[in-house]
Protein backbone atom coordinates (compact mmCIF):
# COMPACT_ATOMS: atom_id res chain seq x y z
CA UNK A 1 -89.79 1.99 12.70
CA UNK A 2 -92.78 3.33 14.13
CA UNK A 3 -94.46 6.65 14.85
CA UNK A 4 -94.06 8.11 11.13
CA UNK A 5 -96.90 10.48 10.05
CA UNK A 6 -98.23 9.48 6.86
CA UNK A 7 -95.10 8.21 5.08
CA UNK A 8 -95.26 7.69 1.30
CA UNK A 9 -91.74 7.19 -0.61
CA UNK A 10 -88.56 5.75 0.41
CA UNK A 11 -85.39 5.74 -0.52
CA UNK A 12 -81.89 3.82 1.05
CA UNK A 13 -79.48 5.86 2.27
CA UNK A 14 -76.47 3.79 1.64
CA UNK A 15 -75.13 2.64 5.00
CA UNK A 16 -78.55 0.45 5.93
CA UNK A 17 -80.65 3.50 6.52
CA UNK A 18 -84.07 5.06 4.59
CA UNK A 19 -84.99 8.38 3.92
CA UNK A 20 -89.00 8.73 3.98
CA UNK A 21 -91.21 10.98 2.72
CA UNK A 22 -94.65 12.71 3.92
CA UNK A 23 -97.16 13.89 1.20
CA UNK A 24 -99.39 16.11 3.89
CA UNK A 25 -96.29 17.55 5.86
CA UNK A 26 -93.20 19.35 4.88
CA UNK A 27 -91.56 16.15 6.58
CA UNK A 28 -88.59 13.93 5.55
CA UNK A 29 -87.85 11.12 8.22
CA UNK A 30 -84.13 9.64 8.76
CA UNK A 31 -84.51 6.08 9.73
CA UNK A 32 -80.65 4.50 10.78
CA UNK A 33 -79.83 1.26 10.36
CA UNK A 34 -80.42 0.92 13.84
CA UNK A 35 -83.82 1.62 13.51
CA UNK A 36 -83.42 5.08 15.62
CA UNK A 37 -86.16 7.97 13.77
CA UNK A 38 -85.46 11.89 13.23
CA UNK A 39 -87.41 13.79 11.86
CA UNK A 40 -86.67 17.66 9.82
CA UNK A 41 -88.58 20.17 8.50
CA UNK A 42 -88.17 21.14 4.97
CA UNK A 43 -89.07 24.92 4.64
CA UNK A 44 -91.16 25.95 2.13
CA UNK A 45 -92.00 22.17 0.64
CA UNK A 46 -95.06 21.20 2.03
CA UNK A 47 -96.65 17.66 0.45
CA UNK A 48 -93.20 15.89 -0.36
CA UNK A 49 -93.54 12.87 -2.15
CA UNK A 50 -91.04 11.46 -4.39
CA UNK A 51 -87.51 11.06 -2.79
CA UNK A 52 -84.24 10.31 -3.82
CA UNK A 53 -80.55 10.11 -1.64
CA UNK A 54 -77.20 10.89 -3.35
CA UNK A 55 -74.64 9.33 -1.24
CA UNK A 56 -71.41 11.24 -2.93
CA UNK A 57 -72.75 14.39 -1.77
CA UNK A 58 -75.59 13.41 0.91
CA UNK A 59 -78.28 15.72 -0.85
CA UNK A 60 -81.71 14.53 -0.40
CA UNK A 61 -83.62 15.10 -4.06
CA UNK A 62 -87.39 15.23 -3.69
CA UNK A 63 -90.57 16.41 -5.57
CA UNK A 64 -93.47 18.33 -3.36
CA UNK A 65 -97.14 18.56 -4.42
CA UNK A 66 -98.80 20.93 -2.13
CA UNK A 67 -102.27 19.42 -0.76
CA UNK A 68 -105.07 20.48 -3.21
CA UNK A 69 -102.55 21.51 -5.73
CA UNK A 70 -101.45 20.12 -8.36
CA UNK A 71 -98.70 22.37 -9.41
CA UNK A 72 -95.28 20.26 -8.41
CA UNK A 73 -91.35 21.44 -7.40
CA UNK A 74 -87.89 19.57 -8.09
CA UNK A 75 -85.20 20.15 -4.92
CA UNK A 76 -82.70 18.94 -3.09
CA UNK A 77 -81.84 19.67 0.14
CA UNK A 78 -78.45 19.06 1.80
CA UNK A 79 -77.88 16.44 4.58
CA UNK A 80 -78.54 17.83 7.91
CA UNK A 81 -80.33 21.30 6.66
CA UNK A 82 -83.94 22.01 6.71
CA UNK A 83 -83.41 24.59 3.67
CA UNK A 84 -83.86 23.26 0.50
CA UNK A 85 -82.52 24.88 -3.04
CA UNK A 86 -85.29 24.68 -6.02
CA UNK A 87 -84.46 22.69 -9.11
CA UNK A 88 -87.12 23.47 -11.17
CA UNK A 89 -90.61 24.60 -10.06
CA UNK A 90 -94.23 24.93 -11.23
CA UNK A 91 -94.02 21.83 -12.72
CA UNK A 92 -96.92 19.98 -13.52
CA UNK A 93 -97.38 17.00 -10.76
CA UNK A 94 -94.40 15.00 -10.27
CA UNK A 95 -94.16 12.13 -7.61
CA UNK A 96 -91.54 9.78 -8.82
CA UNK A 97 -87.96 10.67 -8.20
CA UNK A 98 -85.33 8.17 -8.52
CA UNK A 99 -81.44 8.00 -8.16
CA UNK A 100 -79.60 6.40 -11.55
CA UNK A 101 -77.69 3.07 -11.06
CA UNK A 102 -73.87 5.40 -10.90
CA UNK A 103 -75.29 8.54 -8.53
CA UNK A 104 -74.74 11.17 -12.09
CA UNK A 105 -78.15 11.77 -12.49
CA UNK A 106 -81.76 11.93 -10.90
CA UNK A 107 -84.92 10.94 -13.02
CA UNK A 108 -88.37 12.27 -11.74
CA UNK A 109 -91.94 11.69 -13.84
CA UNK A 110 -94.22 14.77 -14.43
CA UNK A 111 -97.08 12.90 -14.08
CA UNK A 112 -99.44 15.51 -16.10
CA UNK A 113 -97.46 16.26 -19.08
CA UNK A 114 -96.41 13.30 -19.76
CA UNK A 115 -92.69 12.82 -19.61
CA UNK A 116 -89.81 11.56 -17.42
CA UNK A 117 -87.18 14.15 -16.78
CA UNK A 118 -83.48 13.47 -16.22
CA UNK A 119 -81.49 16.04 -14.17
CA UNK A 120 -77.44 15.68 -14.57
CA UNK A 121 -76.07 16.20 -11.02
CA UNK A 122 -72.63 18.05 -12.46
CA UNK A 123 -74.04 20.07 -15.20
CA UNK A 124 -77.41 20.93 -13.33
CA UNK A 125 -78.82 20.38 -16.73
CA UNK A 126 -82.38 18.78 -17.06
CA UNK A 127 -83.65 17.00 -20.18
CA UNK A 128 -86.69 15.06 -20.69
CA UNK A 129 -85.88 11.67 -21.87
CA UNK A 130 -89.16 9.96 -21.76
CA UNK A 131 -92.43 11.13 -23.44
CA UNK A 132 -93.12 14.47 -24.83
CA UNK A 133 -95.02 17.72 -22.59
CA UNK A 134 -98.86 17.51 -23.14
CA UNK A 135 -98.69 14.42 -25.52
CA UNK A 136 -100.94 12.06 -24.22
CA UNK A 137 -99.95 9.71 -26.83
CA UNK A 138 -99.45 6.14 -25.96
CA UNK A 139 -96.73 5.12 -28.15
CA UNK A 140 -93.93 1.91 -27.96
CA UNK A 141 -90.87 2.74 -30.20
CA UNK A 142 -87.58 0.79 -30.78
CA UNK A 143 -86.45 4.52 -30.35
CA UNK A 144 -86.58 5.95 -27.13
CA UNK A 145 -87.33 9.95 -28.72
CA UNK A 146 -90.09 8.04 -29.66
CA UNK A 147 -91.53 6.98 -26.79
CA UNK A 148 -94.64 8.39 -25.18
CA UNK A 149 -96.01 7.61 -22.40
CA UNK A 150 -99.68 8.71 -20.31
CA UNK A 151 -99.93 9.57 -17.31
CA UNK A 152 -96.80 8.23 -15.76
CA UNK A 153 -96.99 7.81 -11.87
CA UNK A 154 -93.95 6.37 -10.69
CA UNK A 155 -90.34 4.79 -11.86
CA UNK A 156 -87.94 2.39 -10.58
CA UNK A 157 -84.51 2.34 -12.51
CA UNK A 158 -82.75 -0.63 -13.23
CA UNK A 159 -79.60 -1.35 -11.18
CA UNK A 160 -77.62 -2.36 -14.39
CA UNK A 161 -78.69 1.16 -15.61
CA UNK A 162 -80.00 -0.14 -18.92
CA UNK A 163 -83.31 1.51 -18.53
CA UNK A 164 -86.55 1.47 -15.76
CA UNK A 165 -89.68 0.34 -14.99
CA UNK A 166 -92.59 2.99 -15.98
CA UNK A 167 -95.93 3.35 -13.70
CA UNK A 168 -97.67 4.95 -16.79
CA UNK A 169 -101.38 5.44 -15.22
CA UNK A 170 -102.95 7.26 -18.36
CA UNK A 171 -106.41 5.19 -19.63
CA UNK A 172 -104.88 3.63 -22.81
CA UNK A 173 -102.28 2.41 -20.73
CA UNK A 174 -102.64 1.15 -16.83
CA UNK A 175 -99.76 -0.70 -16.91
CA UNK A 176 -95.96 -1.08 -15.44
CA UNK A 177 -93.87 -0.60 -18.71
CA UNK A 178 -90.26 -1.30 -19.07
CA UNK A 179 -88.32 1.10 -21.03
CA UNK A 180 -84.09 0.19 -22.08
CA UNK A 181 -82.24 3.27 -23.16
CA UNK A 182 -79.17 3.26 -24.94
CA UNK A 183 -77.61 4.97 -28.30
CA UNK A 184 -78.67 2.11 -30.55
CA UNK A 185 -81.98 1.38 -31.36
CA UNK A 186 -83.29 -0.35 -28.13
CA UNK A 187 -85.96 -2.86 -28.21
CA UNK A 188 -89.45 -1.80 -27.94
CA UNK A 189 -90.94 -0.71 -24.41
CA UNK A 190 -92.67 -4.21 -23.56
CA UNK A 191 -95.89 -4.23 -20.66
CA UNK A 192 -94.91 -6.03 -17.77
């Protein structure tokens, strides 16, 4: 597709479409499998970067880092609507928002403190999983509590839900880290 103002993220919608994301505009674009673009205007979020699509309920999940800011918000906004509802907000740069492999949860990095956050779609509840606020640590563990990471950027999640793929940008690290959760003692994160 063509004619997109400085796109940035993208996620699939589930039916052979893409949801993309503008960092200088409050715009998300709608590409169908078709290959037909709309365009809406989220109110309020301007600078969205990070996006995520939940097919069960057709919210849009997204991170927004004003331009020259780098204070960050967590939304979602409902298929079809231009109003979006705040998850959490004045958090500290976050561009990386991912869907988990089974649709129950979103994870999105907070670049500048240092953690990956998980947000439980049912329960609303968020819970940082990954890293530890303000630790700029750069730490591999067999225990994922004990995990820190610098700096992260972005994340991919693995489709077998067994972990993701960290972006961790901090200067001890520059790397793409892979990180396996679990309940038992997972291996350590390994540099890819």
């Amino acid at each position: 597709a063509s004619g997109l103002t400085n796109p940035v993220y993208i996620a699939i919608d589930g039916a052979g479409g893409f949801y993309v994301s503008t960092q200088q505009y409050d715009i998300i674009y709608r590409i169908s499998s078709g290959g037909t673009v709309s365009q809406r205007n989220i109110s309020g979020y301007n600078g969205i970067t990070g996006i995520a699509y939940h097919p069960p309920t057709g919210y849009i999940y997204f991170t927004n880092t004003a331009t020259g800011s780098t204070t960050s918000s967590f939304a979602r906004v409902a298929e079809g609507s231009s109003s979006a509802e705040l998850i959490q907000g004045n958090i500290d740069f976050s561009v990386g928002v991912k869907m988990n492999h089974d649709n129950t949860a979103v994870y999105y990095s907070v670049t500048n403190d240092n953690t990956i956050r998980k947000y439980v779609i049912a329960t609303g509840a968020i819970i940082a999983i990954i890293g530890s606020v303000n630790d700029n640590s750069y730490v591999d563990s067999l225990t994922l509590a004990n995990v820190r990471i610098n700096n992260c950027y972005d994340i991919i999640v693995m489709n077998d839900g067994l972990g993701m793929y960290v972006l961790d940008q901090g200067p001890a690290a520059q790397t793409v880290r892979k990180v396996i959760f679990g309940d038992e003692p997972p291996p350590a994160p390994t540099n890819v």
